[in-house]
C-alpha atoms as a PDB file:
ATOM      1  CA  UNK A   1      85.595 107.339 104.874  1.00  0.00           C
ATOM      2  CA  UNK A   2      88.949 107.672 106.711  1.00  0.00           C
ATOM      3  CA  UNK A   3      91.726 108.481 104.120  1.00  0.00           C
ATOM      4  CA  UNK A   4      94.251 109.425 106.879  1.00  0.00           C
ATOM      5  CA  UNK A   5      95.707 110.245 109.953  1.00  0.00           C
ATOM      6  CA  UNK A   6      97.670 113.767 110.392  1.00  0.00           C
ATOM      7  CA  UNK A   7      99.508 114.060 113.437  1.00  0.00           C
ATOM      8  CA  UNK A   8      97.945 112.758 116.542  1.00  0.00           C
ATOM      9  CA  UNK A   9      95.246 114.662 116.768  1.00  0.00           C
ATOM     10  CA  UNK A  10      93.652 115.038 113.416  1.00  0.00           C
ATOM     11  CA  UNK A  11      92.177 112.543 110.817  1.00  0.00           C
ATOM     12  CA  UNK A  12      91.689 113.330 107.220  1.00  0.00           C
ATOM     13  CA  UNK A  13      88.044 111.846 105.858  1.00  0.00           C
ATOM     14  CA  UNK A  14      87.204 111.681 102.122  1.00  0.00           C
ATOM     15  CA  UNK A  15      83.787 112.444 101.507  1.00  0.00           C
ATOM     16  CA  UNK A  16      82.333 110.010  98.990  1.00  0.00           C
ATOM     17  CA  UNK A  17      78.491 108.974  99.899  1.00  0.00           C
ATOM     18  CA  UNK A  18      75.264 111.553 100.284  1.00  0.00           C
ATOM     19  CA  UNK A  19      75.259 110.530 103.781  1.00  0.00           C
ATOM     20  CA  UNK A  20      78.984 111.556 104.630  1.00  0.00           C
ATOM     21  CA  UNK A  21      78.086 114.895 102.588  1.00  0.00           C
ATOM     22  CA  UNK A  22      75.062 115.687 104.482  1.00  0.00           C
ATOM     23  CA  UNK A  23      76.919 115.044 107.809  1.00  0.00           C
ATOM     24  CA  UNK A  24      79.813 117.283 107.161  1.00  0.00           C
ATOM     25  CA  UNK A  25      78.122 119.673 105.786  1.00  0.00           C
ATOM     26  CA  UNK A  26      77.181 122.453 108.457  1.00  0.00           C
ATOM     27  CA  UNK A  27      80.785 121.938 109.851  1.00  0.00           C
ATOM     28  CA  UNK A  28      82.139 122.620 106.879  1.00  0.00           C
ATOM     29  CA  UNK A  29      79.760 126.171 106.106  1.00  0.00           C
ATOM     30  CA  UNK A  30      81.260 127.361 109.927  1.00  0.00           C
ATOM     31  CA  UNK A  31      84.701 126.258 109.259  1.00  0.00           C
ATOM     32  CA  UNK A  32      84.505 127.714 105.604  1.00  0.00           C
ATOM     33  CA  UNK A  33      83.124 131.391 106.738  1.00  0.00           C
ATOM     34  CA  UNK A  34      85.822 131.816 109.749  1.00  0.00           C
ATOM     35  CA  UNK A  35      88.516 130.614 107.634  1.00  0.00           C
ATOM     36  CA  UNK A  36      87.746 133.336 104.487  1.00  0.00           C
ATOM     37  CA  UNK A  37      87.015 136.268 106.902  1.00  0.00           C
ATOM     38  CA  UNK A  38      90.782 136.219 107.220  1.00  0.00           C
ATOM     39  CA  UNK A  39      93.210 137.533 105.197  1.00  0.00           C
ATOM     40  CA  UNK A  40      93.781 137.859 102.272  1.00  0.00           C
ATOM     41  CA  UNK A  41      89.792 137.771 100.997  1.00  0.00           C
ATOM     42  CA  UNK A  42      88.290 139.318 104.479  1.00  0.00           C
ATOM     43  CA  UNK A  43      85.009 137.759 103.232  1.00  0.00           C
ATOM     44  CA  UNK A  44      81.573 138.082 104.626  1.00  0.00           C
ATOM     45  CA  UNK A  45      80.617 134.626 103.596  1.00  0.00           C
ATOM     46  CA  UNK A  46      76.547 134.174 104.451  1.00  0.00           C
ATOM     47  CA  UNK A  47      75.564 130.624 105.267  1.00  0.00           C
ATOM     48  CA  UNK A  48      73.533 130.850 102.699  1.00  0.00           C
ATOM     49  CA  UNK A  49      76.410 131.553  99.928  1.00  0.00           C
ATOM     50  CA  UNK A  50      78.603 128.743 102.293  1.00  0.00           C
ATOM     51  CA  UNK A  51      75.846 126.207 101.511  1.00  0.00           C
ATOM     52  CA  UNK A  52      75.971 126.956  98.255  1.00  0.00           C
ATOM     53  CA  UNK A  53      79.427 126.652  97.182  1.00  0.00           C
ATOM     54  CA  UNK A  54      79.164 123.222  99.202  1.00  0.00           C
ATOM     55  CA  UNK A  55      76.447 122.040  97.134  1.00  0.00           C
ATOM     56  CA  UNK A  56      77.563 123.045  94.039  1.00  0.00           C
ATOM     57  CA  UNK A  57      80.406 121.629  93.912  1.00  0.00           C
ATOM     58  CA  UNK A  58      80.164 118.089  95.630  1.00  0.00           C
ATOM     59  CA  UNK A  59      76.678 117.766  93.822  1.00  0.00           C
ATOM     60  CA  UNK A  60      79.200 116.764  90.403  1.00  0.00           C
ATOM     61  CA  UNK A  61      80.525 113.252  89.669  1.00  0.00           C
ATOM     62  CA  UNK A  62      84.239 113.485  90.188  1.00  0.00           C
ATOM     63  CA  UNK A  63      84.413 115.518  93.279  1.00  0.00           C
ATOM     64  CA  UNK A  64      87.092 115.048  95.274  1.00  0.00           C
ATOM     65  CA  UNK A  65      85.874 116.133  99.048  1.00  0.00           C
ATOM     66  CA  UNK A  66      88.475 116.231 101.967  1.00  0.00           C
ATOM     67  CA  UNK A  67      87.772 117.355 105.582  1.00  0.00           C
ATOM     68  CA  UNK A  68      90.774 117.276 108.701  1.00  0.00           C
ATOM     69  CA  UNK A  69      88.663 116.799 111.611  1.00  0.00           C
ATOM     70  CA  UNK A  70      89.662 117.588 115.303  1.00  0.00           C
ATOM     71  CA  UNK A  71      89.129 115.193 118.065  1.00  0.00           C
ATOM     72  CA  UNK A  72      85.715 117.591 118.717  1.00  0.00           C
ATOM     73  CA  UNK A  73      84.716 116.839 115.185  1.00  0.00           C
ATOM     74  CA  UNK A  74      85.167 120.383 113.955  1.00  0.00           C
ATOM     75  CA  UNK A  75      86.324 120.822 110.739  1.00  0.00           C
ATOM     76  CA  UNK A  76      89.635 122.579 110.731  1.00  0.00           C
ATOM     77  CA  UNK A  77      90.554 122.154 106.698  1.00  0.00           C
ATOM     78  CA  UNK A  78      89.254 120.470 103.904  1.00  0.00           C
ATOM     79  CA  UNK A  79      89.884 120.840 100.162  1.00  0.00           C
ATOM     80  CA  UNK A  80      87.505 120.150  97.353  1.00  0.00           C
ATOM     81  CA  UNK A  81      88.563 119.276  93.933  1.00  0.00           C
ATOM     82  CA  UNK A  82      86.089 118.942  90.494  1.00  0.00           C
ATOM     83  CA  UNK A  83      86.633 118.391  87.226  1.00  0.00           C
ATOM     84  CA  UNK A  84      87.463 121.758  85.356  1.00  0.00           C
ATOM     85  CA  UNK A  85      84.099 121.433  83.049  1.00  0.00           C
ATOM     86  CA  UNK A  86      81.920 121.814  85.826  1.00  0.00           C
ATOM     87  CA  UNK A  87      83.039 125.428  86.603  1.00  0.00           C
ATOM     88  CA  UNK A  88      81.755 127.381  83.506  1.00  0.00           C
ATOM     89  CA  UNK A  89      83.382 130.653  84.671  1.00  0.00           C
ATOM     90  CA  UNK A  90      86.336 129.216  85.584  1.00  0.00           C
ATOM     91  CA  UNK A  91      86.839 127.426  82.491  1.00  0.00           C
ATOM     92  CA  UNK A  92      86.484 130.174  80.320  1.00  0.00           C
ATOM     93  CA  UNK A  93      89.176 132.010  81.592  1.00  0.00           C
ATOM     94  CA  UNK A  94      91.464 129.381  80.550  1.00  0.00           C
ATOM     95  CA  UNK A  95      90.305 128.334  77.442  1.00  0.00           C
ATOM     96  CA  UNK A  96      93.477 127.691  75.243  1.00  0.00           C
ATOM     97  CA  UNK A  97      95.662 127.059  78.399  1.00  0.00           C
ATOM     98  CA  UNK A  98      94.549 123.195  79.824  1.00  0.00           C
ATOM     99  CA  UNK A  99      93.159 120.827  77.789  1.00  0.00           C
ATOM    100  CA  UNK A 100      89.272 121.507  79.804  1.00  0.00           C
ATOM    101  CA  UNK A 101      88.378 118.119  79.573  1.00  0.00           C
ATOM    102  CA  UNK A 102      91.577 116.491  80.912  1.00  0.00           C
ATOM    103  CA  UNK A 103      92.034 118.974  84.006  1.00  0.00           C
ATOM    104  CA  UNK A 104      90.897 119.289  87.354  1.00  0.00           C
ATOM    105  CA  UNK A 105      90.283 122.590  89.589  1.00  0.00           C
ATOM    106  CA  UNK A 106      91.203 122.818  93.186  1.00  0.00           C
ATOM    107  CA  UNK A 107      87.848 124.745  94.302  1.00  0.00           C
ATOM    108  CA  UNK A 108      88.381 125.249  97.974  1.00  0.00           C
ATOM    109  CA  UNK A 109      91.119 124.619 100.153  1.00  0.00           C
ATOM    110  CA  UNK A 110      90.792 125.964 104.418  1.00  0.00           C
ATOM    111  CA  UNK A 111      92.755 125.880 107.276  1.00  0.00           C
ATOM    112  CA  UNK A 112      91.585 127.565 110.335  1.00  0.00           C
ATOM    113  CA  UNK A 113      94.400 129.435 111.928  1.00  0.00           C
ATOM    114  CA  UNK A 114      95.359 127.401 115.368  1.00  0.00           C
ATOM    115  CA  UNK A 115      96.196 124.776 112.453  1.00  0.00           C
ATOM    116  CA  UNK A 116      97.981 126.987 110.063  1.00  0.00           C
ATOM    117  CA  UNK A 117     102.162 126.059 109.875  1.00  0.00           C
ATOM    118  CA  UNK A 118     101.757 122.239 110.581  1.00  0.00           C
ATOM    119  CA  UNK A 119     101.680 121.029 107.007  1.00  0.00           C
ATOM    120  CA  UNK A 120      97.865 120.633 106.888  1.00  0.00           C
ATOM    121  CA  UNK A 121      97.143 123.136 103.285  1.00  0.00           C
ATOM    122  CA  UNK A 122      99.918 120.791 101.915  1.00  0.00           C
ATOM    123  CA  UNK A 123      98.727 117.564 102.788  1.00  0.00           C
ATOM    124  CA  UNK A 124      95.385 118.443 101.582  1.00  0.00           C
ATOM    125  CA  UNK A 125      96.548 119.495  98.446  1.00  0.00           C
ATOM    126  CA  UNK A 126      98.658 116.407  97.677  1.00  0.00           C
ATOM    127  CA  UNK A 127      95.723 113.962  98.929  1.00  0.00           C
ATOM    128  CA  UNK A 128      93.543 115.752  96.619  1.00  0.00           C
ATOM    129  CA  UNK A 129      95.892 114.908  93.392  1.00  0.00           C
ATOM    130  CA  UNK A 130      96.737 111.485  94.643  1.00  0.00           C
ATOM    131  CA  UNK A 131      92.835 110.872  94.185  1.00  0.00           C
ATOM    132  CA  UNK A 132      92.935 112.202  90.519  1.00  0.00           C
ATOM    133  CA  UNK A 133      92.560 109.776  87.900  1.00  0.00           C
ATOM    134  CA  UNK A 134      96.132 110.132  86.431  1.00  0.00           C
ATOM    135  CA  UNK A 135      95.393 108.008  83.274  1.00  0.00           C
ATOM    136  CA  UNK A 136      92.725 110.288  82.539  1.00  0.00           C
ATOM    137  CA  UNK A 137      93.733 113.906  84.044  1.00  0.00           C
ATOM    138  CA  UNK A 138      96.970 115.461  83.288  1.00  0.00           C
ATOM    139  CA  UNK A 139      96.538 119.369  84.533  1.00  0.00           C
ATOM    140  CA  UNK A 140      95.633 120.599  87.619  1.00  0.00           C
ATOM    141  CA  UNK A 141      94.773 124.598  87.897  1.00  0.00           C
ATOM    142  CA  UNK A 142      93.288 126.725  90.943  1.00  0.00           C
ATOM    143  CA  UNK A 143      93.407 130.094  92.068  1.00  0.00           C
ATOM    144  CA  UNK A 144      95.183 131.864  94.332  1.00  0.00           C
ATOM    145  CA  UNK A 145      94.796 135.942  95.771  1.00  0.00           C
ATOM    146  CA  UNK A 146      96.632 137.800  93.308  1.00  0.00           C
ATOM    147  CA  UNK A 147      98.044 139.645  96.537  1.00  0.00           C
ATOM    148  CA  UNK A 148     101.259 137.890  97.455  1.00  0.00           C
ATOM    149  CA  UNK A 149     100.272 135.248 100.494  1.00  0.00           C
ATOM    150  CA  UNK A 150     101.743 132.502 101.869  1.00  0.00           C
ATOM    151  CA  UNK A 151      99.582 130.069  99.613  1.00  0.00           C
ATOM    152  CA  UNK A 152     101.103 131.104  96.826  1.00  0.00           C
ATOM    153  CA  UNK A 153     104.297 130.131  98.006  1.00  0.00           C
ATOM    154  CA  UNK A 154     103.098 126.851  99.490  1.00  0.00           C
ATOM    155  CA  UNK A 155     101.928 125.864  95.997  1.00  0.00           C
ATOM    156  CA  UNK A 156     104.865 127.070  93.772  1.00  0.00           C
ATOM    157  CA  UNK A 157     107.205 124.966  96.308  1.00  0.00           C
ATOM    158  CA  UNK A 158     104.294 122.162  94.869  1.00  0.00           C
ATOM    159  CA  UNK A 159     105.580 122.412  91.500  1.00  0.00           C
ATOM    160  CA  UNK A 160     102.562 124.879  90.748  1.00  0.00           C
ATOM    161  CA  UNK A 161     103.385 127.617  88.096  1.00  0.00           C
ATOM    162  CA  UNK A 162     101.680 130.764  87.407  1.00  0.00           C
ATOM    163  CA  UNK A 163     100.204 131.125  84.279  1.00  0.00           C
ATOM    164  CA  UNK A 164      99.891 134.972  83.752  1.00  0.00           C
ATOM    165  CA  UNK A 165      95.706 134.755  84.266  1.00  0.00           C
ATOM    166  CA  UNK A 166      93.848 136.313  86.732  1.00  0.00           C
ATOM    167  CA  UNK A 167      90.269 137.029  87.265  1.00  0.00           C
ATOM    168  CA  UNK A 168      88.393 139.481  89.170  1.00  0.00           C
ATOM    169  CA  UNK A 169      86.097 137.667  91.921  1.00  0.00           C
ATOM    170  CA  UNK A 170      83.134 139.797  93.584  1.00  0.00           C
ATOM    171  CA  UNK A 171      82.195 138.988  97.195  1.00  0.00           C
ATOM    172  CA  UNK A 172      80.774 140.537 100.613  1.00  0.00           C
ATOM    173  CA  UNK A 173      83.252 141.904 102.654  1.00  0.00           C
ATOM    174  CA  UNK A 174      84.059 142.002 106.459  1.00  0.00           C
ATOM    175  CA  UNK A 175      83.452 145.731 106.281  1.00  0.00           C
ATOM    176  CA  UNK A 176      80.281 145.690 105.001  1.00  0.00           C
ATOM    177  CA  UNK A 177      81.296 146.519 101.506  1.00  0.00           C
ATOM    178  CA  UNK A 178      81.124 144.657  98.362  1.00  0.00           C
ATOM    179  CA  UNK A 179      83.974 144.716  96.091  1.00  0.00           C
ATOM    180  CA  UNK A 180      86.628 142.725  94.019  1.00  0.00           C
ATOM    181  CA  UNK A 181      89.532 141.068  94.652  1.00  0.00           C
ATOM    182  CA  UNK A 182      92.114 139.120  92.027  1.00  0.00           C
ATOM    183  CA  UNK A 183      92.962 136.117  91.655  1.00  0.00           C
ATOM    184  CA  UNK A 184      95.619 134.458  90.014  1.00  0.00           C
ATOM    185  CA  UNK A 185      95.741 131.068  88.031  1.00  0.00           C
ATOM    186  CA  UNK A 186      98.469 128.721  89.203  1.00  0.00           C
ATOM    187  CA  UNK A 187      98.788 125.094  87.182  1.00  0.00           C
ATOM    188  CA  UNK A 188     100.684 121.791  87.496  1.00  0.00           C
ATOM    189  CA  UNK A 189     100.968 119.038  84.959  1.00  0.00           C
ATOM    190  CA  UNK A 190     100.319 116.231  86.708  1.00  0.00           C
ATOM    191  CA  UNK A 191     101.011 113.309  83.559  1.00  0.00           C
ATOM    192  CA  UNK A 192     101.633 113.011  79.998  1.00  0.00           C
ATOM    193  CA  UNK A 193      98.418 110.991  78.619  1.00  0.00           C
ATOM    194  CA  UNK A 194      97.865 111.403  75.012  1.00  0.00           C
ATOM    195  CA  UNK A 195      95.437 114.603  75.487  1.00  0.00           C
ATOM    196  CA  UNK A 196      93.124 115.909  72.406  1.00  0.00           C
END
């Protein structure tokens, strides 16, 4: 479904039925293994692994799925949100921190380079939260390279804070390696419902 336009050339679809998931899919396993074979992960992403993170996380209720599409119909971004108790790992590295059941993770967010610097990341990011349930989800987390990146600064100019959390994430690398990289958990408060 069309959410919105960005610029003139781009539109911004939300990803709701099986049918819109199973179109977008493939373009969004290319988009997602140029896009992390860059700096600062350098990730050898298989399709394989691609597919999987796709799967996993739009197969919960509550996804939030976002793809900017070119007038070619490649995906250049998207951003994918779920609620913070579907991602075990994740959760547990913040247990104490959010409130697990009110919170939602920002999973993935792209941007291929030729789009990088127009405001894309950002507009993905706030389209994502403006689709939250605000009566019912008051925190927002994700994580960020623990190396110092643009993104980082894109979110903390979002109101995003770091909270002092990182965790070690193991992946295929560009040079044929496999090894770790940190990451660092950034948060937002998004409202003040009476949480448990």
């Amino acid at each position: 479904m069309l959410l919105s336009r960005f610029d003139d050339d781009l539109r911004i679809e939300h990803l709701q039925t099986p049918e819109e998931l199973a179109n977008w899919r493939q373009r969004f396993i290319d988009s997602y293994r140029v896009i992390f074979r860059g700096p600062p992960y350098l990730e050898d992403m298989t399709e394989e692994l691609a597919g999987f993170s796709w799967d996993y996380l739009t197969g919960h209720p509550g996804h939030i799925t976002l793809v900017a599409v070119n007038p070619e119909e490649v995906v250049v971004g998207f951003g994918i949100a779920v609620p913070l108790t579907v991602t075990r790992l994740v959760a547990a590295q913040l247990a104490g921190l959010v409130p697990h059941k009110y919170t939602y993770y920002l999973a993935e967010l792209g941007v291929l380079d030729a789009y990088r610097g127009r405001g894309l990341g950002r507009v993905l990011i706030h389209e994502r939260i403006k689709l939250m349930d605000h009566k019912l989800y008051s925190h927002v987390v994700l994580r960020v390279s623990a190396k110092r990146h643009p993104s980082a600064d894109l979110y903390e100019s979002m109101g995003f804070v770091d909270m002092g959390v990182y965790m070690d994430v193991s992946n295929p690398r560009i040079d044929g390696t496999v090894s770790s990289d940190r990451r660092l958990f950034m948060s937002k408060v998004l409202s003040l419902v009476d949480v448990e």
